[in-house]
PDB file of N, CA and C in Angstrom:
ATOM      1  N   UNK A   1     120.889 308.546 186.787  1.00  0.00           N
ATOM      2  CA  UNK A   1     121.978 309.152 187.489  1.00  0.00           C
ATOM      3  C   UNK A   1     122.114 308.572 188.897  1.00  0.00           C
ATOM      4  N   UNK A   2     121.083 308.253 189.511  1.00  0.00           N
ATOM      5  CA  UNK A   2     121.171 307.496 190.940  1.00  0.00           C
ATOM      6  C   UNK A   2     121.897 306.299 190.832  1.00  0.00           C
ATOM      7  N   UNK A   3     121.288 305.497 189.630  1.00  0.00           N
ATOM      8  CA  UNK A   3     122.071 304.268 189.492  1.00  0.00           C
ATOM      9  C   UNK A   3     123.523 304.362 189.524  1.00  0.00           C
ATOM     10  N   UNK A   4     124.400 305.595 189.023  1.00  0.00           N
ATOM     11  CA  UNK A   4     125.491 305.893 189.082  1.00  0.00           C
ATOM     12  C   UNK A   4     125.931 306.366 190.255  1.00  0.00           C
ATOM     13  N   UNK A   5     125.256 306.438 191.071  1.00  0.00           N
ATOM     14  CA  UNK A   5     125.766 307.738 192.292  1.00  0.00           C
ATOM     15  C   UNK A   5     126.035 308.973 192.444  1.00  0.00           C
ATOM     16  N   UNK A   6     125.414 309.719 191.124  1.00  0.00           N
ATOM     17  CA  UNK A   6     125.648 311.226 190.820  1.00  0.00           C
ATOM     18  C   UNK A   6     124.684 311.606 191.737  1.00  0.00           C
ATOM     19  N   UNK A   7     124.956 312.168 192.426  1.00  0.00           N
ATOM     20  CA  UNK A   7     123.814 313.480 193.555  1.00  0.00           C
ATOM     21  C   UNK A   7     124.566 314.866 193.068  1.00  0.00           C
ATOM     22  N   UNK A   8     123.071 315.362 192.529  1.00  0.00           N
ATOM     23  CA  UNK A   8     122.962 317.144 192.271  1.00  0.00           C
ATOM     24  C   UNK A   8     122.884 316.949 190.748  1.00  0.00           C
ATOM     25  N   UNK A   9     122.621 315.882 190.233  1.00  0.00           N
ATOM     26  CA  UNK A   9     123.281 316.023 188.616  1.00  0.00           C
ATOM     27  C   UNK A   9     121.819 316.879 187.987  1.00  0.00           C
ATOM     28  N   UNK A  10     120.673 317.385 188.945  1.00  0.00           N
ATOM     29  CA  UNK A  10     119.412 318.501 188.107  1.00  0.00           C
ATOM     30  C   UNK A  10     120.115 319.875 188.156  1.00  0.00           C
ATOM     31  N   UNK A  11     120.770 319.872 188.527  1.00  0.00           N
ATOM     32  CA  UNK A  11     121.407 321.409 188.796  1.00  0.00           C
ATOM     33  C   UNK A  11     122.897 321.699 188.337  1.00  0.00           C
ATOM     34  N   UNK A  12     122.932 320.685 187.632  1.00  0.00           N
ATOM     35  CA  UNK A  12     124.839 320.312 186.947  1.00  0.00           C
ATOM     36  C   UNK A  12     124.266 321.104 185.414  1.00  0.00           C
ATOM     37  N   UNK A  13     126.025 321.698 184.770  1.00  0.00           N
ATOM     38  CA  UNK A  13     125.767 322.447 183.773  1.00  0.00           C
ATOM     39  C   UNK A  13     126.011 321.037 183.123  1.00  0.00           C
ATOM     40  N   UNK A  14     125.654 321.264 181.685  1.00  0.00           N
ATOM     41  CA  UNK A  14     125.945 320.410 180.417  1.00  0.00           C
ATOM     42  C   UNK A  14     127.978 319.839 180.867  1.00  0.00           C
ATOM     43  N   UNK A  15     128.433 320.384 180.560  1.00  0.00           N
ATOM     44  CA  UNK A  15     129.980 320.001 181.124  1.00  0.00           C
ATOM     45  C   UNK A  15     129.995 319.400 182.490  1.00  0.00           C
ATOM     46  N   UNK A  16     129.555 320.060 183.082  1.00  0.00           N
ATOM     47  CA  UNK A  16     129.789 319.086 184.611  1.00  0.00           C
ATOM     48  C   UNK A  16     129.184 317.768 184.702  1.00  0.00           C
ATOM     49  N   UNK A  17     127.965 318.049 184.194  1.00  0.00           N
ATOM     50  CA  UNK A  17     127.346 316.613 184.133  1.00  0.00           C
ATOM     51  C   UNK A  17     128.149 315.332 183.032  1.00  0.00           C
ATOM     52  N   UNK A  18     128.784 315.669 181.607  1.00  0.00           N
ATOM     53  CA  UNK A  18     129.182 314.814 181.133  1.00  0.00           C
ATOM     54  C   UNK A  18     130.262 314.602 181.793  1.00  0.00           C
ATOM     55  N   UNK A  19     131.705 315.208 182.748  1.00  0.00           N
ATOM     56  CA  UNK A  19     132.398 314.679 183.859  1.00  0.00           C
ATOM     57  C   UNK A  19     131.962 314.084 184.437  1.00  0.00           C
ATOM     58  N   UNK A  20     131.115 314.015 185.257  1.00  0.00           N
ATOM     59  CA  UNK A  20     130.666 313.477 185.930  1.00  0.00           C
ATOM     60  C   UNK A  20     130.167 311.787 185.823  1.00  0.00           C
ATOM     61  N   UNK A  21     129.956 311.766 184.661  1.00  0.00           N
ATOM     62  CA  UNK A  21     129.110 310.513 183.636  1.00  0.00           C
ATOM     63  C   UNK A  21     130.745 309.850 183.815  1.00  0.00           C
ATOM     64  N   UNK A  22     131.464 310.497 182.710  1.00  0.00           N
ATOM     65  CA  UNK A  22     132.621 309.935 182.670  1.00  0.00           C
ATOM     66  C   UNK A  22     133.902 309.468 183.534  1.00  0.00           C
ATOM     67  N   UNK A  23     133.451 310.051 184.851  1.00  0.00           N
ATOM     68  CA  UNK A  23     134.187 309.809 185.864  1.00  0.00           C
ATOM     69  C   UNK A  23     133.138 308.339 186.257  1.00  0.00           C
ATOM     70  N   UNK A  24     131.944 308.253 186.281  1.00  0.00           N
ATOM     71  CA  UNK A  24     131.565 306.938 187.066  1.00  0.00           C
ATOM     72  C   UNK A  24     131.191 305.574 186.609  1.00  0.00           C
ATOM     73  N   UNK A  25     132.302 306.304 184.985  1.00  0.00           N
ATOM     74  CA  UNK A  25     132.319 304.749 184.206  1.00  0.00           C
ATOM     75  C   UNK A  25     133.049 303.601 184.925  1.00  0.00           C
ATOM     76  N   UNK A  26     132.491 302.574 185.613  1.00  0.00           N
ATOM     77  CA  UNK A  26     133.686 301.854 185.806  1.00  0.00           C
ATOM     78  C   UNK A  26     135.441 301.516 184.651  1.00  0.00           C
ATOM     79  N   UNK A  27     135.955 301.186 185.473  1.00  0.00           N
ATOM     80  CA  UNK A  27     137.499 300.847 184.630  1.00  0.00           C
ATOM     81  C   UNK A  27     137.173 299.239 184.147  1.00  0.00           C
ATOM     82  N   UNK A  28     137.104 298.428 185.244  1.00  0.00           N
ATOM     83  CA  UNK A  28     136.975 296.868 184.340  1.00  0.00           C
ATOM     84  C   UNK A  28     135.495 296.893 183.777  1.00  0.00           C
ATOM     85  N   UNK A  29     134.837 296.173 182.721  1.00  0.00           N
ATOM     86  CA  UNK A  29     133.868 295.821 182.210  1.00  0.00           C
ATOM     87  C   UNK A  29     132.932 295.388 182.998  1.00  0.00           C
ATOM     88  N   UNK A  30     132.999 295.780 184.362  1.00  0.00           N
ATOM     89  CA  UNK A  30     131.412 295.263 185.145  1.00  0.00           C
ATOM     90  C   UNK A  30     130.270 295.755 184.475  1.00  0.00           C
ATOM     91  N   UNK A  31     129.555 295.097 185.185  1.00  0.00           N
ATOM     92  CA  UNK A  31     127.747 295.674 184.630  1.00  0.00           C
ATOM     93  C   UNK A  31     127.829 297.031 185.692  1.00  0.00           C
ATOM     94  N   UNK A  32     126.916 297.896 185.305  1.00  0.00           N
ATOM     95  CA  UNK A  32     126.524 299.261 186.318  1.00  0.00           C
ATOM     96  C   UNK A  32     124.641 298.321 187.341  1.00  0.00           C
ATOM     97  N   UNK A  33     125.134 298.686 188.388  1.00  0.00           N
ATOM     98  CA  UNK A  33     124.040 297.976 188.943  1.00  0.00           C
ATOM     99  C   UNK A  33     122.728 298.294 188.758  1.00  0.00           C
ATOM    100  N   UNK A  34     121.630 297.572 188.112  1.00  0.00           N
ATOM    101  CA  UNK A  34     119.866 298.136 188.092  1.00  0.00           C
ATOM    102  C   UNK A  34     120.219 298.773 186.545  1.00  0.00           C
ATOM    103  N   UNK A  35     121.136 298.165 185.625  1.00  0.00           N
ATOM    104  CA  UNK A  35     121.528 298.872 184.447  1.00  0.00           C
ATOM    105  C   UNK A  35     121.614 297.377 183.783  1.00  0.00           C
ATOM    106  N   UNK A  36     120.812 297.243 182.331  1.00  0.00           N
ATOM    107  CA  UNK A  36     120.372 296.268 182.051  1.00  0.00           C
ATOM    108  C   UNK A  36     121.461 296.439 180.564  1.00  0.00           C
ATOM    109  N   UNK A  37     122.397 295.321 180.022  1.00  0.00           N
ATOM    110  CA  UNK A  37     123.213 295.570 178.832  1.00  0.00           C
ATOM    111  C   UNK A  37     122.101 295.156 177.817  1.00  0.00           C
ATOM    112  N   UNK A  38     122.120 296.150 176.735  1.00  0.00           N
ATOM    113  CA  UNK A  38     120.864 295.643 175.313  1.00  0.00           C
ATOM    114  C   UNK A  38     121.651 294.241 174.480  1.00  0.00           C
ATOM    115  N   UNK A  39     120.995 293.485 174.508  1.00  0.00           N
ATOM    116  CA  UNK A  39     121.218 292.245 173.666  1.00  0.00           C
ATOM    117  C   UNK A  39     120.891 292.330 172.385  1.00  0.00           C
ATOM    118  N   UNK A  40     122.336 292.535 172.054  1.00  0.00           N
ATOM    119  CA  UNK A  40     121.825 293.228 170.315  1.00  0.00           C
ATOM    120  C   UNK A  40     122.411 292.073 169.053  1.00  0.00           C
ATOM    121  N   UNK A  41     123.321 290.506 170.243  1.00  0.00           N
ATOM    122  CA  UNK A  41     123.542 290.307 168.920  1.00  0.00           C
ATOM    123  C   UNK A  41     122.308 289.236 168.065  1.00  0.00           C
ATOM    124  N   UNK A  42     122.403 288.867 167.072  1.00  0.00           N
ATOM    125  CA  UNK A  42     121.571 287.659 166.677  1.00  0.00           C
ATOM    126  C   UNK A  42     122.717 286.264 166.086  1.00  0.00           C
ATOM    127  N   UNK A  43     122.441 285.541 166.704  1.00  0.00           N
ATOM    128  CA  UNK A  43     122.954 284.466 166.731  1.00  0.00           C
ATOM    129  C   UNK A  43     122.763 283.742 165.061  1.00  0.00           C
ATOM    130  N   UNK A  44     124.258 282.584 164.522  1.00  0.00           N
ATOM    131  CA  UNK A  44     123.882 282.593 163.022  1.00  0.00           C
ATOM    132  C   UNK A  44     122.723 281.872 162.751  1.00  0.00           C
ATOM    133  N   UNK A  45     122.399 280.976 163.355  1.00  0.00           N
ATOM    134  CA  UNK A  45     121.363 280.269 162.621  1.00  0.00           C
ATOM    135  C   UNK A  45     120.335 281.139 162.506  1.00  0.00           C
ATOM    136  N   UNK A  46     119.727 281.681 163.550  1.00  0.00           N
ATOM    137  CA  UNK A  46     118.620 282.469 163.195  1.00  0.00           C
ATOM    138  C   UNK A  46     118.696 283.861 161.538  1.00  0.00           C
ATOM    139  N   UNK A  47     119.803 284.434 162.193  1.00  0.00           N
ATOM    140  CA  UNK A  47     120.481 285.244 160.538  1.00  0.00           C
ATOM    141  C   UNK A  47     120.362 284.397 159.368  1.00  0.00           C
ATOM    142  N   UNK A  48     120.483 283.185 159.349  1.00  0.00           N
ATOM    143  CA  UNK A  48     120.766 282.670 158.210  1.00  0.00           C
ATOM    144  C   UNK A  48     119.376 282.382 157.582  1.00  0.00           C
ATOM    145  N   UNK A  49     118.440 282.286 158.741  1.00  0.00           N
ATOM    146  CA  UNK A  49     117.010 281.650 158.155  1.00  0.00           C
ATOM    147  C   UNK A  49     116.327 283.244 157.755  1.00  0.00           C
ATOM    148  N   UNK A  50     116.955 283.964 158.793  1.00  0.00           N
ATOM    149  CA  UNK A  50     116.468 286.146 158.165  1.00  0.00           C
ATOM    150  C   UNK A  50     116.714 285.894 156.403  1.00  0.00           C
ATOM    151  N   UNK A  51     118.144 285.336 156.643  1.00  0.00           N
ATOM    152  CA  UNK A  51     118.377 285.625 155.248  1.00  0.00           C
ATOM    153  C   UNK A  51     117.664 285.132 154.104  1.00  0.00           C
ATOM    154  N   UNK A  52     117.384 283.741 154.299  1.00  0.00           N
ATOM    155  CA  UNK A  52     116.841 282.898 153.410  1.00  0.00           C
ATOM    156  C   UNK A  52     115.426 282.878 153.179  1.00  0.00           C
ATOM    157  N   UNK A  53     114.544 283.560 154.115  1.00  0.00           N
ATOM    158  CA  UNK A  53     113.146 284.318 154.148  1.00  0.00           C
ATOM    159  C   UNK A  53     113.275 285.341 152.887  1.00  0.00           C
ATOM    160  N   UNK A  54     114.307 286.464 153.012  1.00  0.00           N
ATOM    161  CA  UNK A  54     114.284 287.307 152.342  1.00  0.00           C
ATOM    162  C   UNK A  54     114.724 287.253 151.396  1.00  0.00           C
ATOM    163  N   UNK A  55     115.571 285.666 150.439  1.00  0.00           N
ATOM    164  CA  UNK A  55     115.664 284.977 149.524  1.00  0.00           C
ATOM    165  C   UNK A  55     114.145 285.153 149.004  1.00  0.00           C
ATOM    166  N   UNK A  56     113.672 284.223 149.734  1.00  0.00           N
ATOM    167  CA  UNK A  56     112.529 283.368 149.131  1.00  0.00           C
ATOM    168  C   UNK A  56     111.584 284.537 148.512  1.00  0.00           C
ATOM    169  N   UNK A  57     111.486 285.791 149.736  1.00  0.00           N
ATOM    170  CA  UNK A  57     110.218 286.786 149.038  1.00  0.00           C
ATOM    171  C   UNK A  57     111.334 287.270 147.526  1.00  0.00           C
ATOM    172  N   UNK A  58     112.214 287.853 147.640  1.00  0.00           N
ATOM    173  CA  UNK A  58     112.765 288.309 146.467  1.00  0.00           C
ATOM    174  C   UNK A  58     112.569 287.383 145.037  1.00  0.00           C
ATOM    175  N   UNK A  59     113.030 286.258 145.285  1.00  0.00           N
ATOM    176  CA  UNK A  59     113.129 285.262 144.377  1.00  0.00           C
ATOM    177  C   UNK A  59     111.031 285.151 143.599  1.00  0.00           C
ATOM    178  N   UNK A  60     110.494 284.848 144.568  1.00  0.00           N
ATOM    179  CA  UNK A  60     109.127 284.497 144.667  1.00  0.00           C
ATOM    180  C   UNK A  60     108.296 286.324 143.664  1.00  0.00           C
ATOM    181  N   UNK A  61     109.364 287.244 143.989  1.00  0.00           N
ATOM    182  CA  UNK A  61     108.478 288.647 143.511  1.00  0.00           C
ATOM    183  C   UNK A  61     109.197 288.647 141.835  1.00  0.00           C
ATOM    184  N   UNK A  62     110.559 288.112 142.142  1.00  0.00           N
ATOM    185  CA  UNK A  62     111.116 288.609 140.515  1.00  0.00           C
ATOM    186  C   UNK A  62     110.375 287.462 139.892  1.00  0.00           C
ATOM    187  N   UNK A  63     109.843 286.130 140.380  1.00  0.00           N
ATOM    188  CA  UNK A  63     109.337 285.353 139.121  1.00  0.00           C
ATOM    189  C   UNK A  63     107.837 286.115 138.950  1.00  0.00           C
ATOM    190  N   UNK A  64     106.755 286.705 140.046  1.00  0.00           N
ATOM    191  CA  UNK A  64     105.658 287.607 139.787  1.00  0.00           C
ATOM    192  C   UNK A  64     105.939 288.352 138.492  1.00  0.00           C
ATOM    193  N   UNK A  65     107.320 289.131 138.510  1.00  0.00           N
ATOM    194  CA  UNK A  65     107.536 289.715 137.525  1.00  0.00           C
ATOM    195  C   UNK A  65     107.233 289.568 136.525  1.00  0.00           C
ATOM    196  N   UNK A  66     108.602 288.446 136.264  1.00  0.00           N
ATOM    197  CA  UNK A  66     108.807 287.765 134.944  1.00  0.00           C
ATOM    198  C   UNK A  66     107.732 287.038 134.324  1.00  0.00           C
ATOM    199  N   UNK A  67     106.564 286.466 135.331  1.00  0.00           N
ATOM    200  CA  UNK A  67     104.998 286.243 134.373  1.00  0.00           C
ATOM    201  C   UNK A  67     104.184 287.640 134.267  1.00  0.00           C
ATOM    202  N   UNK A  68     104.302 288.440 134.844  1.00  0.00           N
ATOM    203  CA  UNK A  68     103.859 289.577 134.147  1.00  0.00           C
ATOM    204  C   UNK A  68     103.991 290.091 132.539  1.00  0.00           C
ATOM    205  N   UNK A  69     105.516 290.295 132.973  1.00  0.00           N
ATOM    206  CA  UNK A  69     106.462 290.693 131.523  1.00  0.00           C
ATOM    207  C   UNK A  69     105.977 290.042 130.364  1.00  0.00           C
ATOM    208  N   UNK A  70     106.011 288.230 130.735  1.00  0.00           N
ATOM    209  CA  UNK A  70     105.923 287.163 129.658  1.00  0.00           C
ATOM    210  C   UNK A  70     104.448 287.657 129.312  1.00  0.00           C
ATOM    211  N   UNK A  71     103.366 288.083 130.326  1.00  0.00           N
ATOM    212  CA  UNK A  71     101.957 288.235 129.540  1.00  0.00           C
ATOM    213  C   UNK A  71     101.661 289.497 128.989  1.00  0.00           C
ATOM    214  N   UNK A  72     102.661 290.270 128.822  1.00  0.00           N
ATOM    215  CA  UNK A  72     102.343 291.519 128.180  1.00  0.00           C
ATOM    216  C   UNK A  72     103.003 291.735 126.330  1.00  0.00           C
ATOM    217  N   UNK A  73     103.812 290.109 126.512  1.00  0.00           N
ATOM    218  CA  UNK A  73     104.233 290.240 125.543  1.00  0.00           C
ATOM    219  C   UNK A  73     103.846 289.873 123.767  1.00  0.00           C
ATOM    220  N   UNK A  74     103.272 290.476 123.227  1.00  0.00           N
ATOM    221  CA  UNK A  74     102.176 290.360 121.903  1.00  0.00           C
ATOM    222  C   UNK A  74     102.457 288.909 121.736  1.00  0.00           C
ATOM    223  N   UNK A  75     101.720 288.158 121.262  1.00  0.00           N
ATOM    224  CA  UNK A  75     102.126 286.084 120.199  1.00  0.00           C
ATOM    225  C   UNK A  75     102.032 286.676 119.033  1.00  0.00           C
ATOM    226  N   UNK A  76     103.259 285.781 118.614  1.00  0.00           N
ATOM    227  CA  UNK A  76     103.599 286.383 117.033  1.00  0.00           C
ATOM    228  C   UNK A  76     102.498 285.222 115.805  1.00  0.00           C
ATOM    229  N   UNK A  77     102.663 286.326 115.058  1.00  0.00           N
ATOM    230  CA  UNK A  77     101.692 286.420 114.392  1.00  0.00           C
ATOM    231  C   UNK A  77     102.212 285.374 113.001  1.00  0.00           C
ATOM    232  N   UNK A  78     101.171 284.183 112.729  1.00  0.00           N
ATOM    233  CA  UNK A  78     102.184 283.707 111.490  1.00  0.00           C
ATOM    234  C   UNK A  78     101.958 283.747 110.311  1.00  0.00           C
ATOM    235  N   UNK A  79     102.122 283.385 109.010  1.00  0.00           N
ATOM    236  CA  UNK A  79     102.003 283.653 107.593  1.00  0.00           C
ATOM    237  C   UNK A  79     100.614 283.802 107.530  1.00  0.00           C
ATOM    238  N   UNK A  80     100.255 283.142 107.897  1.00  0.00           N
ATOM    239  CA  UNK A  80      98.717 282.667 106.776  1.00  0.00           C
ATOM    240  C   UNK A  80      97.789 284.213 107.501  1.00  0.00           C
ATOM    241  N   UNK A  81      98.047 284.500 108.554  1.00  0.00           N
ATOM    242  CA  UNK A  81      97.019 285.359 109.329  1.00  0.00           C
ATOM    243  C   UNK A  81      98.032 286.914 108.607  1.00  0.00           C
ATOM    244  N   UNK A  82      98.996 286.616 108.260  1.00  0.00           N
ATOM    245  CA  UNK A  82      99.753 288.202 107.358  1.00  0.00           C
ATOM    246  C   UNK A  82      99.408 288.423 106.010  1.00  0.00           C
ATOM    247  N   UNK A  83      99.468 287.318 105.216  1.00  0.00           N
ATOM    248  CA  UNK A  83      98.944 287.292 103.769  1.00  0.00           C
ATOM    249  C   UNK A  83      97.326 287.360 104.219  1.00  0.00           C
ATOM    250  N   UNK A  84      96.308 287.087 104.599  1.00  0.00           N
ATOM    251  CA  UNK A  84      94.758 286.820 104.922  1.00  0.00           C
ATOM    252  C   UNK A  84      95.049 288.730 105.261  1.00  0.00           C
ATOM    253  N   UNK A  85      95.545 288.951 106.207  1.00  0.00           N
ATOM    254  CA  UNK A  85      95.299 290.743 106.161  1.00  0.00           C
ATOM    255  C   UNK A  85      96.054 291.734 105.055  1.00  0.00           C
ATOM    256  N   UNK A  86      96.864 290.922 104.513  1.00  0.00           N
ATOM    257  CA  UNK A  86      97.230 291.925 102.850  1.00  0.00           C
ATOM    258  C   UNK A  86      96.441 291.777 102.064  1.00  0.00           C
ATOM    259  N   UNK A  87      95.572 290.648 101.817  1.00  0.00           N
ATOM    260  CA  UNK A  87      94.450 290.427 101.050  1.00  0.00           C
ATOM    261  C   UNK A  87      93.247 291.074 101.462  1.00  0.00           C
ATOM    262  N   UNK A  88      93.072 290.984 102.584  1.00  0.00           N
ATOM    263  CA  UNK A  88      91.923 292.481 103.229  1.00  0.00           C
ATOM    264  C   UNK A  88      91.904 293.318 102.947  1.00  0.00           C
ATOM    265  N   UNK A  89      93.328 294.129 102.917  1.00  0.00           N
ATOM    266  CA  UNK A  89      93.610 295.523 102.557  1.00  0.00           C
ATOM    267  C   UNK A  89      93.677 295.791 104.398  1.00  0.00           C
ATOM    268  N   UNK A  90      93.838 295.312 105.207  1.00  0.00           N
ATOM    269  CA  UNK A  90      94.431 295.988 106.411  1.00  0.00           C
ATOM    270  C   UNK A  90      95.218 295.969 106.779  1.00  0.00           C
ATOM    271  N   UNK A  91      95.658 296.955 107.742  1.00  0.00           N
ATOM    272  CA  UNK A  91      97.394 298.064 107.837  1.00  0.00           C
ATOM    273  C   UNK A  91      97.886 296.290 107.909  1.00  0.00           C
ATOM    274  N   UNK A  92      99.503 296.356 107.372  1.00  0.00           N
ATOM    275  CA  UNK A  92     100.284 295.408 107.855  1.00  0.00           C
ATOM    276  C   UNK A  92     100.566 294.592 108.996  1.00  0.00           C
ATOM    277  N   UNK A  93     100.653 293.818 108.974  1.00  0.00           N
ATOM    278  CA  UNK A  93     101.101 292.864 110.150  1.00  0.00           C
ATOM    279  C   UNK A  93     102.419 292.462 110.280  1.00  0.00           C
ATOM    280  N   UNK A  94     103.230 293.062 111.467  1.00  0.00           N
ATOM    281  CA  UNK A  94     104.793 292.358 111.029  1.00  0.00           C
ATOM    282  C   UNK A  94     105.106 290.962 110.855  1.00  0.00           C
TER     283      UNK A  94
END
């Protein structure tokens, strides 16, 4: 509030004080003095390499996946090892 020039603003109600705020907005876009603007944007190149990081982990987790998946998946089974267990007498083999 000093930075603004409000004097008394500990003893201002909720309403007086947001007048008050709003009265010592400047009109043109100056800076407020000892008032620092947040630098919020990110420039593209850097975004683009954010982006392409978060390519790479995505890409890099769905193939984790997909060798997971592939090793859970039974090897099929072929003739000779289906007839050899009907001749056993054990349960079927698809």
């Amino acid at each position: 509030m000093k930075v603004r020039g409000i004097e008394g603003y500990k003893k201002m109600r909720h309403d007086e004080l947001v007048e008050a705020l709003s009265a010592s907005i400047p009109e043109d876009d100056t800076l407020i003095p000892g008032v620092v603007k947040p630098h919020n944007k990110i420039s593209f190149p850097s975004f683009r390499r954010l982006l392409e990081k978060a390519e790479e982990s995505v890409q890099s987790r769905v193939e984790d996946l997909g060798d997971w998946v592939h090793s859970k998946i039974p090897k099929p089974i072929n003739k000779k090892k289906r007839v050899l267990a009907q001749e056993k007498g054990w349960a079927s083999i698809p």
